[in-house]
PDB file of N, CA and C in Angstrom:
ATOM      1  N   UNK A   1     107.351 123.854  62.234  1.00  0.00           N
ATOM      2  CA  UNK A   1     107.163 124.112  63.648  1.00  0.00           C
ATOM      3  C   UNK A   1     107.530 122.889  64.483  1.00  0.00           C
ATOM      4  N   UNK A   2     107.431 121.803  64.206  1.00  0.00           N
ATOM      5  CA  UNK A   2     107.651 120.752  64.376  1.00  0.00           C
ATOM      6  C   UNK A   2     109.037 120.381  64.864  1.00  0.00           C
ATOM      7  N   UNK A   3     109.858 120.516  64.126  1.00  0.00           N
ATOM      8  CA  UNK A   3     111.210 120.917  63.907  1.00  0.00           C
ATOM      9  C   UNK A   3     111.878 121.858  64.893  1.00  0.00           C
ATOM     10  N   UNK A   4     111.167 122.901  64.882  1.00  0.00           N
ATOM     11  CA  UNK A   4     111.739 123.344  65.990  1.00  0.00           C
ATOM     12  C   UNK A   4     111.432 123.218  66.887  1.00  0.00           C
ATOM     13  N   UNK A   5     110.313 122.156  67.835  1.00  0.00           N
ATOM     14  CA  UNK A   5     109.869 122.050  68.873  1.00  0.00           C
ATOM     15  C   UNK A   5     110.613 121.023  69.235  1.00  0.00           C
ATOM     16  N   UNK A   6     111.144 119.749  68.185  1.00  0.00           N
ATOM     17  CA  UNK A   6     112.005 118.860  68.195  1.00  0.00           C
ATOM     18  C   UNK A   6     113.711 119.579  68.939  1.00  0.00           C
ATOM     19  N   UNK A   7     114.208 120.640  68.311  1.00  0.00           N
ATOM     20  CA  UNK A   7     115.209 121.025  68.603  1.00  0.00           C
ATOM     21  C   UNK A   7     114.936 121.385  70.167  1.00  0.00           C
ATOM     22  N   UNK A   8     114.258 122.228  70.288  1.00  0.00           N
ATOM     23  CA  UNK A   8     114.101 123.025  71.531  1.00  0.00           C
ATOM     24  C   UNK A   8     114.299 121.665  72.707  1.00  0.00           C
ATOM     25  N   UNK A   9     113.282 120.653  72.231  1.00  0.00           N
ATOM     26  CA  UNK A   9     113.516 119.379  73.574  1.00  0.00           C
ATOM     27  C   UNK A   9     114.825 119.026  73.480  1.00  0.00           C
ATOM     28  N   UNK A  10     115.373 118.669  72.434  1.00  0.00           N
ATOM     29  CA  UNK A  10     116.783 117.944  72.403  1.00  0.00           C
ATOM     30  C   UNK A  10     117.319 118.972  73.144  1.00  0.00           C
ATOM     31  N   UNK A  11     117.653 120.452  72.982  1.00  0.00           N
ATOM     32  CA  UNK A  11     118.560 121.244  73.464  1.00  0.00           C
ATOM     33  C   UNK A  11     118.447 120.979  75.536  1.00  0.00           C
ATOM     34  N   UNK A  12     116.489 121.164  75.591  1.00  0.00           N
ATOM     35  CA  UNK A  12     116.685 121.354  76.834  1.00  0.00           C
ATOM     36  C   UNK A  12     117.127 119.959  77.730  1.00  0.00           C
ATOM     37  N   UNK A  13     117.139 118.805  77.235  1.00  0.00           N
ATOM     38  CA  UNK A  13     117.419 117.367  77.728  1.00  0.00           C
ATOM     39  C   UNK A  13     119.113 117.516  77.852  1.00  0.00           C
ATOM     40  N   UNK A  14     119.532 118.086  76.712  1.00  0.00           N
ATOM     41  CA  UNK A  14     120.923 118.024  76.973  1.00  0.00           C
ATOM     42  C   UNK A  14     121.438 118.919  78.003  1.00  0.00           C
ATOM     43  N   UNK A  15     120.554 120.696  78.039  1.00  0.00           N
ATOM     44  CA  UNK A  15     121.043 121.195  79.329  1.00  0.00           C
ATOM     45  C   UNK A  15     120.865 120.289  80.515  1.00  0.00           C
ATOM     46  N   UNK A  16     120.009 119.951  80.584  1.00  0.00           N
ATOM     47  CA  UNK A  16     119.515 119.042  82.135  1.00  0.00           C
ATOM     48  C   UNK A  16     120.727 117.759  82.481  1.00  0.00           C
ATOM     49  N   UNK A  17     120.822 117.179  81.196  1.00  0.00           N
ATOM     50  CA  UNK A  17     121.815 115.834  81.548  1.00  0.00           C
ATOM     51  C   UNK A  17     123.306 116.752  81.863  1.00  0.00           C
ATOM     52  N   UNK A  18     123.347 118.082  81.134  1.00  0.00           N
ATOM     53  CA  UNK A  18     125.074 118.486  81.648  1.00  0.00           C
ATOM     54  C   UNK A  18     124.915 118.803  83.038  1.00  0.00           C
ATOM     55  N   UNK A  19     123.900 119.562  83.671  1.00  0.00           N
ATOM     56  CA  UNK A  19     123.336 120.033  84.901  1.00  0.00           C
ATOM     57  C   UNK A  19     124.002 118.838  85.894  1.00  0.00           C
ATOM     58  N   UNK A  20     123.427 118.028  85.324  1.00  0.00           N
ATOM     59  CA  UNK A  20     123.107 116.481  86.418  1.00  0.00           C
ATOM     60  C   UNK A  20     124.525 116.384  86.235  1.00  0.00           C
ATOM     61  N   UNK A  21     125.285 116.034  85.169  1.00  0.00           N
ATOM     62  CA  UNK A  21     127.073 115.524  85.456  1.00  0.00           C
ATOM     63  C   UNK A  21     127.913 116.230  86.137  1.00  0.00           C
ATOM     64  N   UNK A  22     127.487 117.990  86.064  1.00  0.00           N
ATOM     65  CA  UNK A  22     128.155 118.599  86.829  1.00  0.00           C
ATOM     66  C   UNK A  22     128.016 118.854  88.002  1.00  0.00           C
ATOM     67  N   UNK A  23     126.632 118.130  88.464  1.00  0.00           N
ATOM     68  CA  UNK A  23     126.757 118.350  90.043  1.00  0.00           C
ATOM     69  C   UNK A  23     127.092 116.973  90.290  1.00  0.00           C
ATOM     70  N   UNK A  24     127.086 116.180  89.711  1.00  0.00           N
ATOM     71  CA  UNK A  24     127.818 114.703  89.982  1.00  0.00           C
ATOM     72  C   UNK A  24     129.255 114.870  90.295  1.00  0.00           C
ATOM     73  N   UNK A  25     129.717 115.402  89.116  1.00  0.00           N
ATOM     74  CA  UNK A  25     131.393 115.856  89.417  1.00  0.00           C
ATOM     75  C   UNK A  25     131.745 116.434  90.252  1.00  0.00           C
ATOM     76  N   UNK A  26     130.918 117.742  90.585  1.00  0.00           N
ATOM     77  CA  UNK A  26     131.033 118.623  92.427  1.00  0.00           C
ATOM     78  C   UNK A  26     130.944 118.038  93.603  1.00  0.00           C
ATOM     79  N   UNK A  27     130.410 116.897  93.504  1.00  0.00           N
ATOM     80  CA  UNK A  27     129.614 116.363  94.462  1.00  0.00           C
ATOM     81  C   UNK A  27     130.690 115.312  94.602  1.00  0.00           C
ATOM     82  N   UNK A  28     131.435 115.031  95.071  1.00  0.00           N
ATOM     83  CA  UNK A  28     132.540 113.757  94.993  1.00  0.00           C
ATOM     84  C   UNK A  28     132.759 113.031  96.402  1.00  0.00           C
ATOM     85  N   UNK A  29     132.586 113.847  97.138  1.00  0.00           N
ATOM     86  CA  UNK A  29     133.442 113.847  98.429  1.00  0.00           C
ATOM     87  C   UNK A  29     132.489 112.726  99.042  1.00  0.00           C
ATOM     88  N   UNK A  30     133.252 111.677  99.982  1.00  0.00           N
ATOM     89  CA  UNK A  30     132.363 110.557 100.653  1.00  0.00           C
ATOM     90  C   UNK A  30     131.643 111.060 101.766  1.00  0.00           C
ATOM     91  N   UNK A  31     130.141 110.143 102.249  1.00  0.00           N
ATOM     92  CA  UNK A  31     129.750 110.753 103.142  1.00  0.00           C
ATOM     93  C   UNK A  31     129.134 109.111 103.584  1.00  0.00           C
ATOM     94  N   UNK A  32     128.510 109.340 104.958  1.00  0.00           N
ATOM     95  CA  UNK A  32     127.420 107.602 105.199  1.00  0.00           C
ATOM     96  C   UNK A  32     126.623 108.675 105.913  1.00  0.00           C
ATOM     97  N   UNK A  33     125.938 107.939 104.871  1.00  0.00           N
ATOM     98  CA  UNK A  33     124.735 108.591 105.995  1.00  0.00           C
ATOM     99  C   UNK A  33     123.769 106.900 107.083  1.00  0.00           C
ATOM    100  N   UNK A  34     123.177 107.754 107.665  1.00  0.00           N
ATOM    101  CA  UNK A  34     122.503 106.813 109.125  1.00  0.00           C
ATOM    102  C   UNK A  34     121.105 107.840 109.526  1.00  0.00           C
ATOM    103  N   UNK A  35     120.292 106.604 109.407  1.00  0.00           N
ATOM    104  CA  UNK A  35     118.970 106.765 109.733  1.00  0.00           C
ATOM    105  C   UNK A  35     117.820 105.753 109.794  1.00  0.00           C
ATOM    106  N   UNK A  36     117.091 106.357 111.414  1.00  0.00           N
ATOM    107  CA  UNK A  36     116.305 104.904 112.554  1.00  0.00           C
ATOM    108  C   UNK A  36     117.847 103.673 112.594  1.00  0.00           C
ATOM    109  N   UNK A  37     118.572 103.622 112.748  1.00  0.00           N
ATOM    110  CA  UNK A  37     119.378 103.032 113.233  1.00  0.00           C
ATOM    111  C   UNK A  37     120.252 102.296 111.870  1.00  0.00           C
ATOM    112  N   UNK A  38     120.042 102.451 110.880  1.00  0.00           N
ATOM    113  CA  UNK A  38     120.702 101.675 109.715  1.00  0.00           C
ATOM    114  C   UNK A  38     121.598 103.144 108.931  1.00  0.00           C
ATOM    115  N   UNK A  39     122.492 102.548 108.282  1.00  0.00           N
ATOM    116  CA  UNK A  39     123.844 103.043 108.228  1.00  0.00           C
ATOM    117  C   UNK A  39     124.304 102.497 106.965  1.00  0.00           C
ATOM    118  N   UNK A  40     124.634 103.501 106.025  1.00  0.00           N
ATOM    119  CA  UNK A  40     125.358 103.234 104.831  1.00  0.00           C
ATOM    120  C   UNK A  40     126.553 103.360 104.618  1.00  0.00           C
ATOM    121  N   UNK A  41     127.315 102.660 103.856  1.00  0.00           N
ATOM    122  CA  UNK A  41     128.667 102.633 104.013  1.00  0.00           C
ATOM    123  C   UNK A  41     128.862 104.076 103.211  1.00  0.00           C
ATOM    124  N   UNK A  42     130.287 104.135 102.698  1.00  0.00           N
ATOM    125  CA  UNK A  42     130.686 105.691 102.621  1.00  0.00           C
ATOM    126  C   UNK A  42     130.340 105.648 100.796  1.00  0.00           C
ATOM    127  N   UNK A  43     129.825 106.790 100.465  1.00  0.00           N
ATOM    128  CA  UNK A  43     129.252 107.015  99.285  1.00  0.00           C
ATOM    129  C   UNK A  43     129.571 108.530  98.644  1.00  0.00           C
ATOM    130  N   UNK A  44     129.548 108.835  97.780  1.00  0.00           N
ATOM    131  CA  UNK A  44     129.197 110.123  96.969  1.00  0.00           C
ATOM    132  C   UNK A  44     128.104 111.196  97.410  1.00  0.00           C
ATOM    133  N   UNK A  45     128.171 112.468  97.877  1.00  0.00           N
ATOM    134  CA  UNK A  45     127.237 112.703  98.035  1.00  0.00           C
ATOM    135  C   UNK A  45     125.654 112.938  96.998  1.00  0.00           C
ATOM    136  N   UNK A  46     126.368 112.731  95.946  1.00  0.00           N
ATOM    137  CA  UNK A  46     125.661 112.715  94.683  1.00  0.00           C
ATOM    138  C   UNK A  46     124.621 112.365  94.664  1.00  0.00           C
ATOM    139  N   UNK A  47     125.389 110.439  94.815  1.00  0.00           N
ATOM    140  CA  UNK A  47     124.309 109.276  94.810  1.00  0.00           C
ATOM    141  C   UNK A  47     123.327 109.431  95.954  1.00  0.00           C
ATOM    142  N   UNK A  48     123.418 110.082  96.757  1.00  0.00           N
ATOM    143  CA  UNK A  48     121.982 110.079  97.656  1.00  0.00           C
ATOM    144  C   UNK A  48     121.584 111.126  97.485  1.00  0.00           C
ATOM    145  N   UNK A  49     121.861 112.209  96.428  1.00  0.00           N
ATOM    146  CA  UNK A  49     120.666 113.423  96.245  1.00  0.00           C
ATOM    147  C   UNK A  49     120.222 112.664  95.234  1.00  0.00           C
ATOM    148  N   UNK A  50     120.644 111.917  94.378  1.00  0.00           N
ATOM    149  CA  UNK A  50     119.616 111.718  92.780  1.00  0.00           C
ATOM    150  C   UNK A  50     118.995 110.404  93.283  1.00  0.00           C
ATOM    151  N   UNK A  51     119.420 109.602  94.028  1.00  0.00           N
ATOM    152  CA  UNK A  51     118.164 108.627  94.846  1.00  0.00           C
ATOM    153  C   UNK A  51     117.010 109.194  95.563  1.00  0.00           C
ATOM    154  N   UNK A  52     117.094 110.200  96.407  1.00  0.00           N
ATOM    155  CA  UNK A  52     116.294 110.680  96.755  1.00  0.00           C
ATOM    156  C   UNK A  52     115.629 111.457  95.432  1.00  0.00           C
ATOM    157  N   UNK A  53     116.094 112.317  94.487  1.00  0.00           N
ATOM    158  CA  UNK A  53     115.172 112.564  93.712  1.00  0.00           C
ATOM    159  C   UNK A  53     114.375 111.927  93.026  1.00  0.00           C
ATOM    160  N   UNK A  54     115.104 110.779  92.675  1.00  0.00           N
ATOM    161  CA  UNK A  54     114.503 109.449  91.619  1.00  0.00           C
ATOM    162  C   UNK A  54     113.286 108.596  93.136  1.00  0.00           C
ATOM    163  N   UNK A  55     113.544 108.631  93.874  1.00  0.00           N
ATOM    164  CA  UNK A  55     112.298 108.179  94.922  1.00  0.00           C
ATOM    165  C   UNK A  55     111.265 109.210  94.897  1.00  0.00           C
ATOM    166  N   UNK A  56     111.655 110.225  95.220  1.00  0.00           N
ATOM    167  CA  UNK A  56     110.412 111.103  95.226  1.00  0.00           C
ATOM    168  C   UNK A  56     110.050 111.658  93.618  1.00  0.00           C
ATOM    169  N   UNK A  57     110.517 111.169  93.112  1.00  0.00           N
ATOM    170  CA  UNK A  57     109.552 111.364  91.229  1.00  0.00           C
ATOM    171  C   UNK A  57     108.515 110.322  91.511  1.00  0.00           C
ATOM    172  N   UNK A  58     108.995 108.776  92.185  1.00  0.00           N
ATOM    173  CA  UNK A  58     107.894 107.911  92.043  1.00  0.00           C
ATOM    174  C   UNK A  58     106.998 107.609  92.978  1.00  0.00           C
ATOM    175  N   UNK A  59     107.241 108.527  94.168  1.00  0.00           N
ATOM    176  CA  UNK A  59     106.401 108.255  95.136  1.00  0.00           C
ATOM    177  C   UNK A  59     105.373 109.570  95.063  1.00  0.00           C
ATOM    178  N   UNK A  60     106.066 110.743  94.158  1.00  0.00           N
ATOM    179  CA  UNK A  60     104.506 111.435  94.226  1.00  0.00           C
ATOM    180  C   UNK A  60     103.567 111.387  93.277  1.00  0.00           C
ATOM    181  N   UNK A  61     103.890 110.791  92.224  1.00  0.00           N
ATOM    182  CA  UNK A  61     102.777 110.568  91.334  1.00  0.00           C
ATOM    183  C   UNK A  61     101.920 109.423  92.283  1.00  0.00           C
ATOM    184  N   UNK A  62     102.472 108.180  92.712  1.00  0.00           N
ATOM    185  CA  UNK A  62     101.946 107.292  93.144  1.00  0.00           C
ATOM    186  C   UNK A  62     101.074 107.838  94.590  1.00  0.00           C
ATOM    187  N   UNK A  63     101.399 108.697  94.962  1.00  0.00           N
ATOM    188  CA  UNK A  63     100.517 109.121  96.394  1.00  0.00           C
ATOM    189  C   UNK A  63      99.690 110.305  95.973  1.00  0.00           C
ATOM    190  N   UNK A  64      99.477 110.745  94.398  1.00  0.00           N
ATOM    191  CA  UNK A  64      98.377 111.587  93.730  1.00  0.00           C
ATOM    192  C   UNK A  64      97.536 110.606  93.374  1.00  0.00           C
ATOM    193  N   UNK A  65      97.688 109.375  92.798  1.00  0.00           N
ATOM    194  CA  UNK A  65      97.144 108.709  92.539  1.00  0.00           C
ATOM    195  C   UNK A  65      95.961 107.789  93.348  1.00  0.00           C
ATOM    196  N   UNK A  66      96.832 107.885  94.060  1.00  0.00           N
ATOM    197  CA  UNK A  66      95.980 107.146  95.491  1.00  0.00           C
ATOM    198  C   UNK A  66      95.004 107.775  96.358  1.00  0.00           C
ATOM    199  N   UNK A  67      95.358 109.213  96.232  1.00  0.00           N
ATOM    200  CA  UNK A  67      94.697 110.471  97.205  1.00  0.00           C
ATOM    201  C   UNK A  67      93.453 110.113  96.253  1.00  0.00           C
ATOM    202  N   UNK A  68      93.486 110.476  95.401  1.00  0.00           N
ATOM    203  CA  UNK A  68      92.555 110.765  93.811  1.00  0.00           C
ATOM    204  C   UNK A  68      91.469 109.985  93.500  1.00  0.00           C
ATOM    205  N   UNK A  69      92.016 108.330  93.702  1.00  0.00           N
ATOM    206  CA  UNK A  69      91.356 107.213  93.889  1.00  0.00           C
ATOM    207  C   UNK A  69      90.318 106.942  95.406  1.00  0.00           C
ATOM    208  N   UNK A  70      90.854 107.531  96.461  1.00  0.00           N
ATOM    209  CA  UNK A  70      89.912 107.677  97.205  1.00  0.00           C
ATOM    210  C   UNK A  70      89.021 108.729  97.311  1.00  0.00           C
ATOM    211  N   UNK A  71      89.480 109.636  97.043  1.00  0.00           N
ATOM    212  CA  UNK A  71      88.157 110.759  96.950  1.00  0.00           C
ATOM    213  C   UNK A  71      87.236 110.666  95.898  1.00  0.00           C
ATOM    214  N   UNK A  72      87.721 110.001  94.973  1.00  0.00           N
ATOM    215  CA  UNK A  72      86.439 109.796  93.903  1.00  0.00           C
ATOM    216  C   UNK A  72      85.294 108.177  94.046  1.00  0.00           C
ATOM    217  N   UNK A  73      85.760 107.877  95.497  1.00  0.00           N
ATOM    218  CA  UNK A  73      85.017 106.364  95.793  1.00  0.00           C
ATOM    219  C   UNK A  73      83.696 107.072  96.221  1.00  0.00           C
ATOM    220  N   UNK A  74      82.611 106.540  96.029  1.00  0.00           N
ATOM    221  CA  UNK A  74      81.356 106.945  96.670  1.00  0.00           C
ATOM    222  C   UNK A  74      81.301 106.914  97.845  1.00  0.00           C
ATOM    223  N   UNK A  75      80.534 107.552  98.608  1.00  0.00           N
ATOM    224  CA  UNK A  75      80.444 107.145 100.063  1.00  0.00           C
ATOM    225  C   UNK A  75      79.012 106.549  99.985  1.00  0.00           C
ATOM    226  N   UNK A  76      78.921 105.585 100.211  1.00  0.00           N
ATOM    227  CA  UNK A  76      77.501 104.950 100.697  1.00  0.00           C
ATOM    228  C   UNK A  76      76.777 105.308 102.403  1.00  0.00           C
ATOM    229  N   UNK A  77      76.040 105.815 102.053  1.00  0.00           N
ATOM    230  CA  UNK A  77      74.902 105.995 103.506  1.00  0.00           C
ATOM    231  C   UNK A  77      74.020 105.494 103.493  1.00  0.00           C
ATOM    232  N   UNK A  78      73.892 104.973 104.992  1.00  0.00           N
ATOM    233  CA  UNK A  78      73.351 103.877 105.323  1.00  0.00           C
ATOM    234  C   UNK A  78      72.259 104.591 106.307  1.00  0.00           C
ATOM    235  N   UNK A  79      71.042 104.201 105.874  1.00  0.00           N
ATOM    236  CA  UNK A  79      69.806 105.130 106.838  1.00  0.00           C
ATOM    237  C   UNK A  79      69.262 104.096 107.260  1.00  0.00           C
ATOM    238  N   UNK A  80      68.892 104.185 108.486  1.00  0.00           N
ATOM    239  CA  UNK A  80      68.103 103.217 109.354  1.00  0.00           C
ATOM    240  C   UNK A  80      67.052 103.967 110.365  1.00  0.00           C
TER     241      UNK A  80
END
């Protein structure tokens, strides 16, 4: 069982990495993008969908984390 749970990941890693080259390869054409006033020179449109994906993989674990960490702080009350 093992074995085939091994295969099954290898298979689905390799669909995903062909996924990713072929929208790399579609994706060719230059673009700049501009935003709040800063401006990138001319790029792939590629490279700024898989930056943006690769940012938001690490910014939402990191802002679950943080949500998570404050709601589980005690609240102290203070009676007077």
């Amino acid at each position: 069982m093992r074995g085939v749970k091994r295969v099954a990941v290898v298979l689905a890693v390799l669909i995903v990495a062909l996924v990713v080259v072929a929208f790399v390869l579609e994706n060719q054409q230059g673009v700049s993008l501009s935003f709040l006033g800063l401006a990138t020179g001319q790029m792939p449109v590629s490279v700024f969908v898989v930056v943006a994906l690769i940012v938001g993989m690490l910014l939402g674990p990191l802002l679950r984390v943080l949500v998570l960490r404050r709601r589980s702080k005690p609240v102290s009350v203070v009676r007077g």
